[in-house]
PDB file of N, CA and C in Angstrom:
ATOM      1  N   UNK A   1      97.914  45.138 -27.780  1.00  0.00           N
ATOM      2  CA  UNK A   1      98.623  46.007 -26.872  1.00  0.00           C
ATOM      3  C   UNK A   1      97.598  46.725 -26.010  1.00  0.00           C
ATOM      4  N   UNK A   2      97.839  46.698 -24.882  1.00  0.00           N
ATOM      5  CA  UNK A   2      97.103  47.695 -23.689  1.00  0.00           C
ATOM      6  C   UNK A   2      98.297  48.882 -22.809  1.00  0.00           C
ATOM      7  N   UNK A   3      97.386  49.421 -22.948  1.00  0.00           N
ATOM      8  CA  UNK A   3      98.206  50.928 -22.001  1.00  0.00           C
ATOM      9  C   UNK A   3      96.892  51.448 -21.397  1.00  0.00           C
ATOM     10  N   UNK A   4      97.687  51.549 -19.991  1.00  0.00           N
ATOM     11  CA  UNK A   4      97.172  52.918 -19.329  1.00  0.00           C
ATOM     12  C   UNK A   4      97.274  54.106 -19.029  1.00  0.00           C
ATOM     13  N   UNK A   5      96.332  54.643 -19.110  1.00  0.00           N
ATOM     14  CA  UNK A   5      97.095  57.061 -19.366  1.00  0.00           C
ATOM     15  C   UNK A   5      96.067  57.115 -17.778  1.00  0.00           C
ATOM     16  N   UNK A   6      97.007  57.865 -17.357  1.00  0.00           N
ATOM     17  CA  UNK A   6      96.495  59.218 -16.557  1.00  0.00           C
ATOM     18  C   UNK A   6      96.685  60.556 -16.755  1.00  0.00           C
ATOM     19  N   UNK A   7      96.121  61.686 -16.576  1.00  0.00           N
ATOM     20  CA  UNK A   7      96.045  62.907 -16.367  1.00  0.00           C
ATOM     21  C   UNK A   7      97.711  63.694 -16.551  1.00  0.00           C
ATOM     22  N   UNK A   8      98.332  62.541 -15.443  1.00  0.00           N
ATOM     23  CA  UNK A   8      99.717  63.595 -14.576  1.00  0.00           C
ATOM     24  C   UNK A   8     100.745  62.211 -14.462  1.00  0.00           C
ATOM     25  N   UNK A   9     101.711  62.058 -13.903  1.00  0.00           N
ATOM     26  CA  UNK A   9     102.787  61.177 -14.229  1.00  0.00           C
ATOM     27  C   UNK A   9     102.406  60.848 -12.499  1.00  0.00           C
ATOM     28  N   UNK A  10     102.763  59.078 -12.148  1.00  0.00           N
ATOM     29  CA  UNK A  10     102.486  58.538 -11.427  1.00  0.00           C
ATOM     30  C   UNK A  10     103.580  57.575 -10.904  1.00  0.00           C
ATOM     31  N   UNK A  11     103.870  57.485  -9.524  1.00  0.00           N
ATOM     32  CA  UNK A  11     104.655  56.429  -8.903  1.00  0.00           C
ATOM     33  C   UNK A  11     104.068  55.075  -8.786  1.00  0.00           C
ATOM     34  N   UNK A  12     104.382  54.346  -9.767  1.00  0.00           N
ATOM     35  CA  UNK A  12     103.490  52.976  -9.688  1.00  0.00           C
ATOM     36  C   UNK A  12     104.144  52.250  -9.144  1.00  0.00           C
ATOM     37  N   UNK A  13     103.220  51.450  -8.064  1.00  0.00           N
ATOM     38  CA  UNK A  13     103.378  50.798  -6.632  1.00  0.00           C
ATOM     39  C   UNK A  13     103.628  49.172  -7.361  1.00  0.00           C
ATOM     40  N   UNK A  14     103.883  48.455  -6.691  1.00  0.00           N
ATOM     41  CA  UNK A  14     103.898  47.180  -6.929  1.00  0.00           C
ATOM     42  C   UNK A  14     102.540  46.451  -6.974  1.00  0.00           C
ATOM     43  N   UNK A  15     101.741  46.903  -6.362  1.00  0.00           N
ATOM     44  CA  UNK A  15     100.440  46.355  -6.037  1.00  0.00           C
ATOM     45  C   UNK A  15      99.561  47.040  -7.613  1.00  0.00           C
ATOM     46  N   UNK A  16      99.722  48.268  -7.761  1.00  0.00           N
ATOM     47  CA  UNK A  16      99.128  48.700  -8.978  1.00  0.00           C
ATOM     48  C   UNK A  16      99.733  48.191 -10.628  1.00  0.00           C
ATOM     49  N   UNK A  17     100.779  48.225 -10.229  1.00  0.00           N
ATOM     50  CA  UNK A  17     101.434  46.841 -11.567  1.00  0.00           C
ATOM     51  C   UNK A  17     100.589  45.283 -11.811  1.00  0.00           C
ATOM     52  N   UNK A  18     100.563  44.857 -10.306  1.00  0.00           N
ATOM     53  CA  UNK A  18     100.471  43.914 -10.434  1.00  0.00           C
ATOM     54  C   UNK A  18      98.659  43.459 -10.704  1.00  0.00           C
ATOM     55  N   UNK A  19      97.827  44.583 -10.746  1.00  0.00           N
ATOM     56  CA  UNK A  19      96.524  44.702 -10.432  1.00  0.00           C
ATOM     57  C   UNK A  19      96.777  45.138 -12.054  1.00  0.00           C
ATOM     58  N   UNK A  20      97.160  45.676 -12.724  1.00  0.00           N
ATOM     59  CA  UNK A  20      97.009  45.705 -14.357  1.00  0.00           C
ATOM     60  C   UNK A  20      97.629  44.466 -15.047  1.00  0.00           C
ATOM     61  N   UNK A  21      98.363  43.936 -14.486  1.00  0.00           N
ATOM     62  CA  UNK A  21      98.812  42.337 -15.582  1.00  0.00           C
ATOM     63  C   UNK A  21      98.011  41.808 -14.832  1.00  0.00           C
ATOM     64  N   UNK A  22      97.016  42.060 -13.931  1.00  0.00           N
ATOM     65  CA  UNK A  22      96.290  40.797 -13.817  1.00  0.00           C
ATOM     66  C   UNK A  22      94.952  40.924 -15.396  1.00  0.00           C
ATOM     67  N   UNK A  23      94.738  42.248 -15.159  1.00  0.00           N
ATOM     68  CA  UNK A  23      93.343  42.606 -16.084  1.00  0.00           C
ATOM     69  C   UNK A  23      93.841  42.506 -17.552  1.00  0.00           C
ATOM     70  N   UNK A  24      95.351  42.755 -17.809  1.00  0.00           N
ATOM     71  CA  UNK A  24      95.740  42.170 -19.170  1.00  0.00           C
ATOM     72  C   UNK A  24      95.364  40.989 -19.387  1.00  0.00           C
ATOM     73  N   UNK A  25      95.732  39.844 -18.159  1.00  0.00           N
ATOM     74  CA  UNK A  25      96.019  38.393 -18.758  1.00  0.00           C
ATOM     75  C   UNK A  25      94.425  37.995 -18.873  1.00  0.00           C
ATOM     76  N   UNK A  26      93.486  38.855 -18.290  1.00  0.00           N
ATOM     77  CA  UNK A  26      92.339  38.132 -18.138  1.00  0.00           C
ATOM     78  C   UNK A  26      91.887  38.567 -19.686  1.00  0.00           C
ATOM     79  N   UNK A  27      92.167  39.766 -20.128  1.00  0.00           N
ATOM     80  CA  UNK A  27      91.700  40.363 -21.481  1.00  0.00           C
ATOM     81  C   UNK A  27      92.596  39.442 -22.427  1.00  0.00           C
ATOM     82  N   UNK A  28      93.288  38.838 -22.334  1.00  0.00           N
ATOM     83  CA  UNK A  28      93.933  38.262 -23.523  1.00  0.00           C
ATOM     84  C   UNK A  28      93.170  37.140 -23.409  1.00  0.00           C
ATOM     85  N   UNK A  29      93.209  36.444 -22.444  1.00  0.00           N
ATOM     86  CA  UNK A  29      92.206  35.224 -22.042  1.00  0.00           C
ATOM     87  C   UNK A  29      91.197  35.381 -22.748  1.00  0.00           C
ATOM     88  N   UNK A  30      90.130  36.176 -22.723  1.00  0.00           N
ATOM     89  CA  UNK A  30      88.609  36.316 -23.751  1.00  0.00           C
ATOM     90  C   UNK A  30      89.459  36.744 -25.008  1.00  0.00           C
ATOM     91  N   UNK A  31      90.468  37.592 -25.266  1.00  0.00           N
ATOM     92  CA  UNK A  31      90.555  37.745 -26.862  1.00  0.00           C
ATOM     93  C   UNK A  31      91.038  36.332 -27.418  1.00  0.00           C
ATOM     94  N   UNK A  32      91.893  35.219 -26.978  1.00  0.00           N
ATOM     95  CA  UNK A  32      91.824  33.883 -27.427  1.00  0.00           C
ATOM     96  C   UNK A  32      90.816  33.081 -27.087  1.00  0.00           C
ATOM     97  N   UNK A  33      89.749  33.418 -26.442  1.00  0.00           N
ATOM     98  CA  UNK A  33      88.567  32.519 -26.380  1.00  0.00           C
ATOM     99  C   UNK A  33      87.834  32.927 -27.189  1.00  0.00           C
ATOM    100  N   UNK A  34      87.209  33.943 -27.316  1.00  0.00           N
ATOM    101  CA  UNK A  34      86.169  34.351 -28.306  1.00  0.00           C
ATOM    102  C   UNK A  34      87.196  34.194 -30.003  1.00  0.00           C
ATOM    103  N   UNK A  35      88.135  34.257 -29.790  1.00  0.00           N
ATOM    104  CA  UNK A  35      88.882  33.681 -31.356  1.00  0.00           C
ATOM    105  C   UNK A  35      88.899  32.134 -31.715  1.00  0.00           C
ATOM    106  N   UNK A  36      89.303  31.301 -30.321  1.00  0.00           N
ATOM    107  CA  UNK A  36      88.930  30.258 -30.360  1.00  0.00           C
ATOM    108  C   UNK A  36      87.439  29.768 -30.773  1.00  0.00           C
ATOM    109  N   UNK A  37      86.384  30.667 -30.079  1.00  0.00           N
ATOM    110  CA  UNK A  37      85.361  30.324 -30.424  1.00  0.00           C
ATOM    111  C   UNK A  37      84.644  30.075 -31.861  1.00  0.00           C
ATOM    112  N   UNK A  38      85.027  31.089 -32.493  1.00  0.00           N
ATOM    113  CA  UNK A  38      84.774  31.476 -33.610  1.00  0.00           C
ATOM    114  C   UNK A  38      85.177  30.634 -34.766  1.00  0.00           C
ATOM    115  N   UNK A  39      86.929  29.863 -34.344  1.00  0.00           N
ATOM    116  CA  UNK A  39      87.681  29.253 -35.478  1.00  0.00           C
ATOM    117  C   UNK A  39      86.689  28.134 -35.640  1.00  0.00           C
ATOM    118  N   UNK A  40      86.157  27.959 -34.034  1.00  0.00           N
ATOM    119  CA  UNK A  40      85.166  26.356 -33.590  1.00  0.00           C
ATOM    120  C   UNK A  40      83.981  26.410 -34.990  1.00  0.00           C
ATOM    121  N   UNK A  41      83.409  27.444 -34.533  1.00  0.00           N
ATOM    122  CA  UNK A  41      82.044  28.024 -35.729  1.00  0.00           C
ATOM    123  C   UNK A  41      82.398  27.286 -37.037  1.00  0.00           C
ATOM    124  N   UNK A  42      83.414  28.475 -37.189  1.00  0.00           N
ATOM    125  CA  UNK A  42      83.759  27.904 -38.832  1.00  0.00           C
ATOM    126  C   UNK A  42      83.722  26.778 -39.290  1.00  0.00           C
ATOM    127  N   UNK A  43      84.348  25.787 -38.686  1.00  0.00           N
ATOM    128  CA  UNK A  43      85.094  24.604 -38.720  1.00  0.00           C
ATOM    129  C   UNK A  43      83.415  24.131 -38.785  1.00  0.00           C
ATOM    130  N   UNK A  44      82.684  24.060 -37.710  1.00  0.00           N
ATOM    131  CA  UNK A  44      81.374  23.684 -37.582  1.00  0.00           C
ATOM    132  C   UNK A  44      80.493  23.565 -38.634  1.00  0.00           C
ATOM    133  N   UNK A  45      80.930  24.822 -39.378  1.00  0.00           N
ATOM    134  CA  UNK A  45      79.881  24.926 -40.641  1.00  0.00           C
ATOM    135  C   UNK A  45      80.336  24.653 -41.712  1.00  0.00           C
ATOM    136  N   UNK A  46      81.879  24.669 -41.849  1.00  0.00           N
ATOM    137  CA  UNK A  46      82.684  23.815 -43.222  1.00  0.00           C
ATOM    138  C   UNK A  46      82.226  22.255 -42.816  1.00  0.00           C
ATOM    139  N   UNK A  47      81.921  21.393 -42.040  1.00  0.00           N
ATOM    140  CA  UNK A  47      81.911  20.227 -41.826  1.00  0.00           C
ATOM    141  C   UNK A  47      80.692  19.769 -42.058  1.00  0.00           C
ATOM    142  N   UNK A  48      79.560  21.334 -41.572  1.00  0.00           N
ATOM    143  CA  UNK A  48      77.897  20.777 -42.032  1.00  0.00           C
ATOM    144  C   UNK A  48      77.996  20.705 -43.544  1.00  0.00           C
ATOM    145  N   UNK A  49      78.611  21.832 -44.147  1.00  0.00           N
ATOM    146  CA  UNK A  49      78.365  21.968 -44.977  1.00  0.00           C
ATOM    147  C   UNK A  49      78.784  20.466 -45.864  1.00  0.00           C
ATOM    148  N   UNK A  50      79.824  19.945 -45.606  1.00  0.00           N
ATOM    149  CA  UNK A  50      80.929  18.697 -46.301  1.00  0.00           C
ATOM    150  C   UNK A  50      79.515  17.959 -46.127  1.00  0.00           C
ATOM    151  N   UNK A  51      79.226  17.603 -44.922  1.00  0.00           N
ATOM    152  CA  UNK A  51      78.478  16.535 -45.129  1.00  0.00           C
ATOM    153  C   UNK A  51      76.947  16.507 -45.857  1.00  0.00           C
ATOM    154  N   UNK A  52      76.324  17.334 -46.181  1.00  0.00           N
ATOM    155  CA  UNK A  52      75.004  17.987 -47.039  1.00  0.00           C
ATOM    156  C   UNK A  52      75.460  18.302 -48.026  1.00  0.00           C
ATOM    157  N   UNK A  53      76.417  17.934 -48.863  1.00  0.00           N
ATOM    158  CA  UNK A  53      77.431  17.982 -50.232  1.00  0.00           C
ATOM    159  C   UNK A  53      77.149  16.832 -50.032  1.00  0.00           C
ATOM    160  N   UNK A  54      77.717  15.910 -49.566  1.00  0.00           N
ATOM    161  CA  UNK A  54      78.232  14.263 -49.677  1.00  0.00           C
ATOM    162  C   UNK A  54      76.993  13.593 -49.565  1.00  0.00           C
ATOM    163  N   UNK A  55      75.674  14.230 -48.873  1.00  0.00           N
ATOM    164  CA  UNK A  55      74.677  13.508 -48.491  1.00  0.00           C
ATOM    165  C   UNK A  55      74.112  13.966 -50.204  1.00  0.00           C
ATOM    166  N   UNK A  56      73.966  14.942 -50.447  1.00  0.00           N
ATOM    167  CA  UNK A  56      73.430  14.987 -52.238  1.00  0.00           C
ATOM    168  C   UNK A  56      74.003  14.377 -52.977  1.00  0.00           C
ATOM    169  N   UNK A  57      75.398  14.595 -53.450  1.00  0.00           N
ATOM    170  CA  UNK A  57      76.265  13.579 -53.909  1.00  0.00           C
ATOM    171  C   UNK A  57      75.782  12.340 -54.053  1.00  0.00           C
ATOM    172  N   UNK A  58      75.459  11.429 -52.997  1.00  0.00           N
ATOM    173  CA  UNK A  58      75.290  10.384 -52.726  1.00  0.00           C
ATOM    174  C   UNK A  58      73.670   9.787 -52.754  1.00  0.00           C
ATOM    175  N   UNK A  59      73.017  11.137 -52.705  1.00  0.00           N
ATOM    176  CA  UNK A  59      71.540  10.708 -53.201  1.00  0.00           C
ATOM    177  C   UNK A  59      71.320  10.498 -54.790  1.00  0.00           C
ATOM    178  N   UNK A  60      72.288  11.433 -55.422  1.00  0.00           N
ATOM    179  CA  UNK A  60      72.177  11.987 -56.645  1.00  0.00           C
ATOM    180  C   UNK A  60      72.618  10.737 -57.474  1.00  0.00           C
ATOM    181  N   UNK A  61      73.741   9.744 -56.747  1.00  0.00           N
ATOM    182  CA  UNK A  61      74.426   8.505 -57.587  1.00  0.00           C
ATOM    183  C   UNK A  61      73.453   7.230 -57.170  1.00  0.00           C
ATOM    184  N   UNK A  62      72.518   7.048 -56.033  1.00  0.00           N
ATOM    185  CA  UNK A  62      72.024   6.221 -56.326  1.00  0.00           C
ATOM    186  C   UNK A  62      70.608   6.616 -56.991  1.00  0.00           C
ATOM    187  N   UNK A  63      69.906   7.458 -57.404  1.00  0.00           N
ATOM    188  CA  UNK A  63      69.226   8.269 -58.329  1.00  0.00           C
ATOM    189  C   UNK A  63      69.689   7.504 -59.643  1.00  0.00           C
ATOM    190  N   UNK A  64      70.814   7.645 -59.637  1.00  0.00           N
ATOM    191  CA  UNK A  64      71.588   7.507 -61.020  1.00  0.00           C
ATOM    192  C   UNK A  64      71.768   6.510 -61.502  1.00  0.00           C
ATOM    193  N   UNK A  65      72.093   5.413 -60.410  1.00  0.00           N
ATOM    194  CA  UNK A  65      71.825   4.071 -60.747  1.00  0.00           C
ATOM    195  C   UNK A  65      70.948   3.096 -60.588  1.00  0.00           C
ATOM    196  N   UNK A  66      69.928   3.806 -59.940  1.00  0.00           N
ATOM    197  CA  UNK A  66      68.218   3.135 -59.774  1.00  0.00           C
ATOM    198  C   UNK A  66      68.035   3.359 -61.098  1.00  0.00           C
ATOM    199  N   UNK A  67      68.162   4.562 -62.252  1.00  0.00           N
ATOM    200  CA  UNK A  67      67.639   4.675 -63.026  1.00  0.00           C
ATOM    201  C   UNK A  67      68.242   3.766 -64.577  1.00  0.00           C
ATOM    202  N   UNK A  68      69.376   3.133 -64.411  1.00  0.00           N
ATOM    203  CA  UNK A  68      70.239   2.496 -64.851  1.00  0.00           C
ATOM    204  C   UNK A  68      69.958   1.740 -65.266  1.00  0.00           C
TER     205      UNK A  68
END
């Protein structure tokens, strides 16, 4: 949620409406990008991580059966 305060009570023009939903939509815009960004991260590092699991895993079984 966004609000704007002034001082004293105000006749808001059409042009001044329309000059604050612009600066909303742009602020919601970065609050789903930088959220987007972030989900990206995660995802990024659950996937490094999967694969440096699977890459030990997989060193660890032929380890296991060289020694066999």
């Amino acid at each position: 949620m966004m609000a704007v305060h002034q001082d004293r009570p105000r006749d808001w023009r059409d042009e001044d409406v329309a000059i604050v939903e612009a600066v909303v939509e742009r602020c919601w815009a970065h609050v789903e990008r930088v959220g987007a960004e972030a989900r990206l991260r995660d995802s990024e590092e659950r996937l490094r991580l999967s694969v440096e699991h699977a890459r030990k895993s997989a060193s660890g079984m032929s380890t296991l059966c060289a020694t066999s």
